[in-house]
Structures are given as C-alpha cells and as structure tokens.
PDB file of N, CA and C in Angstrom:
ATOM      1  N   UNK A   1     -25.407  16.250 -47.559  1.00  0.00           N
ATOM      2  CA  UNK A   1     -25.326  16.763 -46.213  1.00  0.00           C
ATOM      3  C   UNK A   1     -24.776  15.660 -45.306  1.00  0.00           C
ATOM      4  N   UNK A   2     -23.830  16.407 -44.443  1.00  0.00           N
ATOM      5  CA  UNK A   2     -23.619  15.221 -43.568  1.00  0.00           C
ATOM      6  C   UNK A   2     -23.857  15.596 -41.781  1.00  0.00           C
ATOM      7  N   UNK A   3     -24.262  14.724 -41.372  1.00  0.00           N
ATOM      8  CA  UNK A   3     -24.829  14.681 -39.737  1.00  0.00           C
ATOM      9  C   UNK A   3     -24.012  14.095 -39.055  1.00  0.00           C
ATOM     10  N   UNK A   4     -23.415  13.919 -38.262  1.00  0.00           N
ATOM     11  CA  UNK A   4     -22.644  13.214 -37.657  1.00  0.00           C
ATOM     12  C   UNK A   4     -23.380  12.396 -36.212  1.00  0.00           C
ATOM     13  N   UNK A   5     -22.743  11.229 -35.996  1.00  0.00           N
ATOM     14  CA  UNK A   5     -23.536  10.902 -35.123  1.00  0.00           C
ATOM     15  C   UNK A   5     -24.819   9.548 -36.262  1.00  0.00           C
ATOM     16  N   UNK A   6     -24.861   9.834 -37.479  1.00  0.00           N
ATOM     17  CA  UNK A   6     -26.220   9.491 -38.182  1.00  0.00           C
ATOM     18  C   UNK A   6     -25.878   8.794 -39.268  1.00  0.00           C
ATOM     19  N   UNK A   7     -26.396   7.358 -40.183  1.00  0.00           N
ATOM     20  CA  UNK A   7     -26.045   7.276 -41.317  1.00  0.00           C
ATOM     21  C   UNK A   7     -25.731   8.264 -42.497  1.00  0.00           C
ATOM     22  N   UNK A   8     -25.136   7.773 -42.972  1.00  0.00           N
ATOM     23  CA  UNK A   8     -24.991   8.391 -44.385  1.00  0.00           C
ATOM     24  C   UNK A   8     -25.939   7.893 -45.413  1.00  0.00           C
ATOM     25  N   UNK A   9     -26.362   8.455 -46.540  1.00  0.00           N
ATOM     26  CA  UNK A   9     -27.172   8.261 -47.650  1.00  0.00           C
ATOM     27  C   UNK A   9     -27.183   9.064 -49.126  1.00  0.00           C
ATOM     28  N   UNK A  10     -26.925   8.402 -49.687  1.00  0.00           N
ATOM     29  CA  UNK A  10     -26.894   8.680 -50.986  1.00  0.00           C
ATOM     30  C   UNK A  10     -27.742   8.331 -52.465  1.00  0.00           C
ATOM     31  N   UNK A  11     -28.646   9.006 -52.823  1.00  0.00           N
ATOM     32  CA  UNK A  11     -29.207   8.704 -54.313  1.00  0.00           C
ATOM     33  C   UNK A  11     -29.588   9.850 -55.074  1.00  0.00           C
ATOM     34  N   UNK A  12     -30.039   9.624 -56.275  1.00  0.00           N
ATOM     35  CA  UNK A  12     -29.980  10.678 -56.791  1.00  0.00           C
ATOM     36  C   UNK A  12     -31.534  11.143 -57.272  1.00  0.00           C
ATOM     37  N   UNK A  13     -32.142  11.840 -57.632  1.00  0.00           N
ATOM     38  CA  UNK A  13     -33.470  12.590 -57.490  1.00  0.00           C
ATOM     39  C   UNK A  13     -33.734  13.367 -59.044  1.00  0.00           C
ATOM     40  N   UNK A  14     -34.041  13.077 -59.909  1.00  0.00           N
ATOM     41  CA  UNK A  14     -34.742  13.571 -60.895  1.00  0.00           C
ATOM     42  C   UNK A  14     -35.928  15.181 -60.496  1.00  0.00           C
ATOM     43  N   UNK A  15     -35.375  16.243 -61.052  1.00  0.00           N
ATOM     44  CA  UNK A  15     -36.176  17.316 -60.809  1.00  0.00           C
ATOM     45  C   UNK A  15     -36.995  17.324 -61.653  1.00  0.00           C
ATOM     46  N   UNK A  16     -38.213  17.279 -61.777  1.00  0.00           N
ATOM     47  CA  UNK A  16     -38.731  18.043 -63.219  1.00  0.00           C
ATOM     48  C   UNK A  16     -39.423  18.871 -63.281  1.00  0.00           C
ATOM     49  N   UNK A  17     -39.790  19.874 -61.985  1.00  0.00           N
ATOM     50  CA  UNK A  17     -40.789  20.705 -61.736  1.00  0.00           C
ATOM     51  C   UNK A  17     -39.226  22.155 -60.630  1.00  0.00           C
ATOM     52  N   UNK A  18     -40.536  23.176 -60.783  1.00  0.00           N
ATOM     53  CA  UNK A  18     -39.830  24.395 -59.969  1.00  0.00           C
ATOM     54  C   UNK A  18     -39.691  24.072 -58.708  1.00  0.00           C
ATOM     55  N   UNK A  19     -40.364  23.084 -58.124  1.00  0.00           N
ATOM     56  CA  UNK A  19     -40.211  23.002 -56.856  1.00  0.00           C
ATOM     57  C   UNK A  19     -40.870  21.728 -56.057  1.00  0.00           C
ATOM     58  N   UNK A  20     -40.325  20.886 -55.205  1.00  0.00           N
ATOM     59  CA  UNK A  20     -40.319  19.384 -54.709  1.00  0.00           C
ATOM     60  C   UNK A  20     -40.246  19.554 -53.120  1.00  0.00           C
ATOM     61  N   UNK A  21     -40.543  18.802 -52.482  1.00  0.00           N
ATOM     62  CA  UNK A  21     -40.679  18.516 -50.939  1.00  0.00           C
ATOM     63  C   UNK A  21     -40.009  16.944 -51.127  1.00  0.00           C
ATOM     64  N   UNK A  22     -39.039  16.719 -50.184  1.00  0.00           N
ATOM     65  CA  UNK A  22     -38.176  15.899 -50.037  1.00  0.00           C
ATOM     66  C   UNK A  22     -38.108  15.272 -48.759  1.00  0.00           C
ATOM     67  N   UNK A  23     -38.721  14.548 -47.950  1.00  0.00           N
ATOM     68  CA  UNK A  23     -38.870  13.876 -46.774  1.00  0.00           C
ATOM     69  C   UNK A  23     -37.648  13.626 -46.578  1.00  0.00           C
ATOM     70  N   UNK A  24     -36.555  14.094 -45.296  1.00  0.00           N
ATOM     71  CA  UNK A  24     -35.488  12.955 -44.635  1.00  0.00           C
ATOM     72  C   UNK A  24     -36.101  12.762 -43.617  1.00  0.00           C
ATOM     73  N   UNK A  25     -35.578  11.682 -42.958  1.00  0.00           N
ATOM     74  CA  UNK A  25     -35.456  11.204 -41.980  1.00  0.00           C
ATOM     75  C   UNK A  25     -33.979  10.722 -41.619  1.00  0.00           C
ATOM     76  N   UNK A  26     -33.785  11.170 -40.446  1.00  0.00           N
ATOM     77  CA  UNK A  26     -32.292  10.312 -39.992  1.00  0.00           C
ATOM     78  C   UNK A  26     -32.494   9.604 -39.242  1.00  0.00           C
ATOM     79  N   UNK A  27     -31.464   8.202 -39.179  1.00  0.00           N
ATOM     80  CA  UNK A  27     -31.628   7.011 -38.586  1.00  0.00           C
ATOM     81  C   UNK A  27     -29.824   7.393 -37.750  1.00  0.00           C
ATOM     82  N   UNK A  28     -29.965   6.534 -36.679  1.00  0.00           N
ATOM     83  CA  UNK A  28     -28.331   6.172 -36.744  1.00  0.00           C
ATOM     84  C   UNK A  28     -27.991   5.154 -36.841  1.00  0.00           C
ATOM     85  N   UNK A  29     -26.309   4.935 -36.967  1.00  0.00           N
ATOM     86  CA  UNK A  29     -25.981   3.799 -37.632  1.00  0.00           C
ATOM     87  C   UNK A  29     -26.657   2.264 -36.803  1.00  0.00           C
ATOM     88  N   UNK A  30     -26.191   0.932 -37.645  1.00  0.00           N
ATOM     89  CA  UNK A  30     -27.089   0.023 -36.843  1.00  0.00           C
ATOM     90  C   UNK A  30     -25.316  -0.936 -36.947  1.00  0.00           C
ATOM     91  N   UNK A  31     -25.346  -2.086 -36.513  1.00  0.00           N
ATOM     92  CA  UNK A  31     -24.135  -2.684 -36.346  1.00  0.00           C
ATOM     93  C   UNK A  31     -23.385  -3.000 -38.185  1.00  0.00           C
ATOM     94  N   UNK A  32     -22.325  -2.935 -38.478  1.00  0.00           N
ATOM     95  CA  UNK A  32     -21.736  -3.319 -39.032  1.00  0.00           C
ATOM     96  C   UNK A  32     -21.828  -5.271 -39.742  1.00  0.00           C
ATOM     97  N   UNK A  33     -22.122  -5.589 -41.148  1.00  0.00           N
ATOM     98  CA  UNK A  33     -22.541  -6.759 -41.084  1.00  0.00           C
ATOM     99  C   UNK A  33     -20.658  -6.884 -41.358  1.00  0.00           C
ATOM    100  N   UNK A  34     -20.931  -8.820 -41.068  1.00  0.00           N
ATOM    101  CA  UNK A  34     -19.551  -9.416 -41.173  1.00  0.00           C
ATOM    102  C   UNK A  34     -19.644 -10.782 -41.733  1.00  0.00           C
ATOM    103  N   UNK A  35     -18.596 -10.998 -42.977  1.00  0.00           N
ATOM    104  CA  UNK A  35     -19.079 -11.792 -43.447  1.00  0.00           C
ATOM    105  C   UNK A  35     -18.333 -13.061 -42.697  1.00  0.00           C
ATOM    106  N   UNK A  36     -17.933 -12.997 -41.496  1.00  0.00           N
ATOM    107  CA  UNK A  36     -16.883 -14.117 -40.419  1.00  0.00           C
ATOM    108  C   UNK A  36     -18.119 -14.285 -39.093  1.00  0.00           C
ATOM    109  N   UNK A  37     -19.075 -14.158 -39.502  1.00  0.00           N
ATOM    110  CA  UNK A  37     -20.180 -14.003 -38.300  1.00  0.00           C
ATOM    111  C   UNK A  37     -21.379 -15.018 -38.981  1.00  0.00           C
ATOM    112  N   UNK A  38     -21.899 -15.880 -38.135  1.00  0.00           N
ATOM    113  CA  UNK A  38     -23.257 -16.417 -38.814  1.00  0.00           C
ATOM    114  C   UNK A  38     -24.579 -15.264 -38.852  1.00  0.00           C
ATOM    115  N   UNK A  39     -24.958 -15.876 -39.797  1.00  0.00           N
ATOM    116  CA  UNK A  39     -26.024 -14.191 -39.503  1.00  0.00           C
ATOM    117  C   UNK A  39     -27.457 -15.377 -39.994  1.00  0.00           C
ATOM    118  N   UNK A  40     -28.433 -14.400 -39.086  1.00  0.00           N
ATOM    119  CA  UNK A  40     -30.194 -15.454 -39.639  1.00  0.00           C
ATOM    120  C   UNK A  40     -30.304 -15.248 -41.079  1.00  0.00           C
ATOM    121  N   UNK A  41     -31.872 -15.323 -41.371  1.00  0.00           N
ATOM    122  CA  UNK A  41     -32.289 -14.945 -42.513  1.00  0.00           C
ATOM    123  C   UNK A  41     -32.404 -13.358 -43.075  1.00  0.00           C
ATOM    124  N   UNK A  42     -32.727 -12.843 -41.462  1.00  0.00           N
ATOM    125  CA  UNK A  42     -32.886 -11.558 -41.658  1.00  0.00           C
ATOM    126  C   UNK A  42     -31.651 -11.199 -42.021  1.00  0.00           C
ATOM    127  N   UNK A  43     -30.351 -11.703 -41.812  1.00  0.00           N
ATOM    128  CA  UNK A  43     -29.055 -11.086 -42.172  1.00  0.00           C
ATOM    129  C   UNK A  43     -28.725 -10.227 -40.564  1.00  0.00           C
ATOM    130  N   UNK A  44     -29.294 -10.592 -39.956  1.00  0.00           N
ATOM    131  CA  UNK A  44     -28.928 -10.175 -38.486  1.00  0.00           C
ATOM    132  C   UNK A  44     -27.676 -11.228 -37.908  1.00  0.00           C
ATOM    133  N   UNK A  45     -26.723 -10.503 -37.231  1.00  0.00           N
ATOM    134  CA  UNK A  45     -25.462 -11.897 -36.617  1.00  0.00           C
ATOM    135  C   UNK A  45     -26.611 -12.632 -35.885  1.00  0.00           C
ATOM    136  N   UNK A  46     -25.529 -13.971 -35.862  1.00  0.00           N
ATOM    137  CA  UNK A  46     -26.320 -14.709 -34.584  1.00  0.00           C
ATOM    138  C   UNK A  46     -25.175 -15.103 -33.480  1.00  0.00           C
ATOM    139  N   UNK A  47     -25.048 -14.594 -32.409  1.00  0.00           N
ATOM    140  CA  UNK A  47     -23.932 -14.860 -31.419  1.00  0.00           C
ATOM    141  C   UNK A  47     -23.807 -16.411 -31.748  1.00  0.00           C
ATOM    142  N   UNK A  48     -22.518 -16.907 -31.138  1.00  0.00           N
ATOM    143  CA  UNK A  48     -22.368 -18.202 -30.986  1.00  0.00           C
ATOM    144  C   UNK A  48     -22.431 -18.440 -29.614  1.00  0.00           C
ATOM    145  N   UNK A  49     -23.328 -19.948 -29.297  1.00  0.00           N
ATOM    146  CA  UNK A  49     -23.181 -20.467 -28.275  1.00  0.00           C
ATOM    147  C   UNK A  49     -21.905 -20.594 -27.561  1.00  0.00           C
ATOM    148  N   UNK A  50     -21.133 -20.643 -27.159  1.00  0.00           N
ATOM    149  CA  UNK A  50     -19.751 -20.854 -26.620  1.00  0.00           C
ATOM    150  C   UNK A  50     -19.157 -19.942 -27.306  1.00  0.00           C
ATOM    151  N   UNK A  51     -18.480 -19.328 -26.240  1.00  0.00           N
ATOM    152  CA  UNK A  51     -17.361 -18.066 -26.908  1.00  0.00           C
ATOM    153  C   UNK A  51     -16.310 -18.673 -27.742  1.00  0.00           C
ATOM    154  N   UNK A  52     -15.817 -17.660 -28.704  1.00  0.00           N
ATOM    155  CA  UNK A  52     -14.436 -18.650 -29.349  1.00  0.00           C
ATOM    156  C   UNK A  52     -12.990 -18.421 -28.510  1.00  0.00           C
ATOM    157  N   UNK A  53     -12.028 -19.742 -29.064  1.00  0.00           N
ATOM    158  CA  UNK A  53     -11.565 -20.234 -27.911  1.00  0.00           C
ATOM    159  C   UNK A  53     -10.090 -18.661 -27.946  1.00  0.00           C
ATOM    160  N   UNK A  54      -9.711 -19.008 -27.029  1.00  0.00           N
ATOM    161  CA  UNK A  54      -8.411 -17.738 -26.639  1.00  0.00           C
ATOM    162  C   UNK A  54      -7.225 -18.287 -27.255  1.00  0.00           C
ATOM    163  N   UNK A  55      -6.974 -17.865 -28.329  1.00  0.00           N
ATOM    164  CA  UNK A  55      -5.904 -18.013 -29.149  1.00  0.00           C
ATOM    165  C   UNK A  55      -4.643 -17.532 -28.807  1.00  0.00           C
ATOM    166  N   UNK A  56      -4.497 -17.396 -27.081  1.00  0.00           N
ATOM    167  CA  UNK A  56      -3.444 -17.094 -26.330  1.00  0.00           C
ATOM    168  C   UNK A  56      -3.111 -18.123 -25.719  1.00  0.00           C
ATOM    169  N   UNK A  57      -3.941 -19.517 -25.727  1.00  0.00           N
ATOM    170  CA  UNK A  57      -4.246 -20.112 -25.425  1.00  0.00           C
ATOM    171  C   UNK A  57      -3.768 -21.751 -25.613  1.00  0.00           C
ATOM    172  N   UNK A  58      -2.649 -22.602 -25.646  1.00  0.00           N
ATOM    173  CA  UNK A  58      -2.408 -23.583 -26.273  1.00  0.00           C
ATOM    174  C   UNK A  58      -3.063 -24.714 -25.762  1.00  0.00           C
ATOM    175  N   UNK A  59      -3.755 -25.418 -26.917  1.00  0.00           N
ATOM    176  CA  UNK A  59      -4.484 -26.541 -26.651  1.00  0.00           C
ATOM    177  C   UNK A  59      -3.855 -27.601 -26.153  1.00  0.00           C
ATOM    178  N   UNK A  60      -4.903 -27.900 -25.723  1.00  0.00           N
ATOM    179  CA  UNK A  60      -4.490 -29.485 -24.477  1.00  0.00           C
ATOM    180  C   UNK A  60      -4.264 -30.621 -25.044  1.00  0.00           C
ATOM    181  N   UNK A  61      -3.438 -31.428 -24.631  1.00  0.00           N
ATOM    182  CA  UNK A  61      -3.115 -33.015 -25.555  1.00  0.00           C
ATOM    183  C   UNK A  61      -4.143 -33.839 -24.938  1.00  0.00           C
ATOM    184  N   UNK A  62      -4.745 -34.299 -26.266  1.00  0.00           N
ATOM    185  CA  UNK A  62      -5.264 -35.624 -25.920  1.00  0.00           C
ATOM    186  C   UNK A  62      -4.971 -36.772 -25.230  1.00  0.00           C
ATOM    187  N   UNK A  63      -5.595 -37.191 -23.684  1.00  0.00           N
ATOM    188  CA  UNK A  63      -4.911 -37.880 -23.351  1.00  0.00           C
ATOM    189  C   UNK A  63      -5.073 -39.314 -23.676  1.00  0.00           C
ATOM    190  N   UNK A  64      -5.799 -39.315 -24.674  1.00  0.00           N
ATOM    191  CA  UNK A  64      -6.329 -40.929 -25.160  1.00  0.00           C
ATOM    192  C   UNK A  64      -5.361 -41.098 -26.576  1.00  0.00           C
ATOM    193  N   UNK A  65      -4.537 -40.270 -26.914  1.00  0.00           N
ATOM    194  CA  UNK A  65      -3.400 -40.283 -28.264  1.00  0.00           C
ATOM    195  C   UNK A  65      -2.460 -40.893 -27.539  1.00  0.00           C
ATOM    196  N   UNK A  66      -1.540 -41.294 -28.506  1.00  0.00           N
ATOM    197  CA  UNK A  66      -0.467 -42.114 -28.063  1.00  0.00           C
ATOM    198  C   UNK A  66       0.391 -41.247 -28.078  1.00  0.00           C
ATOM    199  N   UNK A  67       1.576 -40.873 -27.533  1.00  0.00           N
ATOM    200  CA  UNK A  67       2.666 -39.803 -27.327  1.00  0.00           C
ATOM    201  C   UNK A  67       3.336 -39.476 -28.801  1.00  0.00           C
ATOM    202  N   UNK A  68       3.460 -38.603 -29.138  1.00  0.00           N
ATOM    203  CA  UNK A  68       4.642 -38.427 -30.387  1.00  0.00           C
ATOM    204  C   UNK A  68       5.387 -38.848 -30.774  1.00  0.00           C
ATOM    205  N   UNK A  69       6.024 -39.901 -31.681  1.00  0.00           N
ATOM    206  CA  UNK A  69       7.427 -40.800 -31.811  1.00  0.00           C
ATOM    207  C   UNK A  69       8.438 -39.810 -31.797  1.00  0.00           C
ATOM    208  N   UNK A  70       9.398 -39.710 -31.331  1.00  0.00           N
ATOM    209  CA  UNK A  70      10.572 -39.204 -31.493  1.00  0.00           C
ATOM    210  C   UNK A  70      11.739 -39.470 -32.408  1.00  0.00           C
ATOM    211  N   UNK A  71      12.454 -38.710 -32.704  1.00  0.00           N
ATOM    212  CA  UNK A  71      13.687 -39.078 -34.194  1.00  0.00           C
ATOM    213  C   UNK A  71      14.232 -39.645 -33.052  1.00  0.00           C
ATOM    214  N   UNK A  72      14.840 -41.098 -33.465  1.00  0.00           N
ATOM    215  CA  UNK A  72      15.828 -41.730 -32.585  1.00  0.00           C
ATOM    216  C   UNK A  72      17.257 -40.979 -33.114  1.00  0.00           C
ATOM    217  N   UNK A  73      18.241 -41.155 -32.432  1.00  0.00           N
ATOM    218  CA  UNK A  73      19.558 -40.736 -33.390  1.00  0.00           C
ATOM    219  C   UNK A  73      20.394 -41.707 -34.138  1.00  0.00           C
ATOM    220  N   UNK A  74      21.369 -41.552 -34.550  1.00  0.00           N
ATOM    221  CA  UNK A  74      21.821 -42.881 -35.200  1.00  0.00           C
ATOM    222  C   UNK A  74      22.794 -42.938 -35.212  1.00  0.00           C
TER     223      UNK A  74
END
C-alpha cells in the first residue's frame, strides 16, 4: 500500500493461520541521511559551526605570501 505524504515500508510476513491482525502505523518521512554531512552517534547530521564558504566566491591572497614569480621572457 502506498500513502502519500508517509514513509514507505516493506517486509514480508509469514501466514500460518486463517486469519492475523497486523498493526500499521504511519510515520512521515524524517530527513534524508548524507554521507557529506557529519552526523552524531545517533546518526543524526550535526550542522557545522560556520557556514561553508560560497564557492562563487574567490579566495583572498595571503597578504603575508610573497607575490607569484613571474616567467621573465627571454
């Protein structure tokens, strides 16, 4: 059966009698795990302190590096 709106679930059930009572319960979905995310023990994410950086974004020169050598010509 499917619900929409609700997890999905699947297993399979051994009959061995004329007749069984089958408890569902529906849940809905919960977040998506990721394996690019730190997650606790529970396997829950754990946000990161500081957002990650904007990869629209070009990083700043160090101003304590020494400048780039340049190809002289010859």
């Amino acid at each position: 059966m499917i619900a929409k709106g609700y997890q999905t679930y699947g297993e399979d059930y051994k009959i061995d009698r004329p007749s069984i009572a089958i408890e569902v319960k529906m849940k809905r979905p919960g977040a998506q795990y990721s394996i690019y995310e730190a997650h606790d023990n529970s396997g829950a994410a754990v946000k990161p302190a500081t957002p990650p950086a904007d990869s629209t974004t070009k990083p700043k020169a160090d101003a304590t590096a020494p400048p780039a050598a340049q190809p002289q010509p010859n």
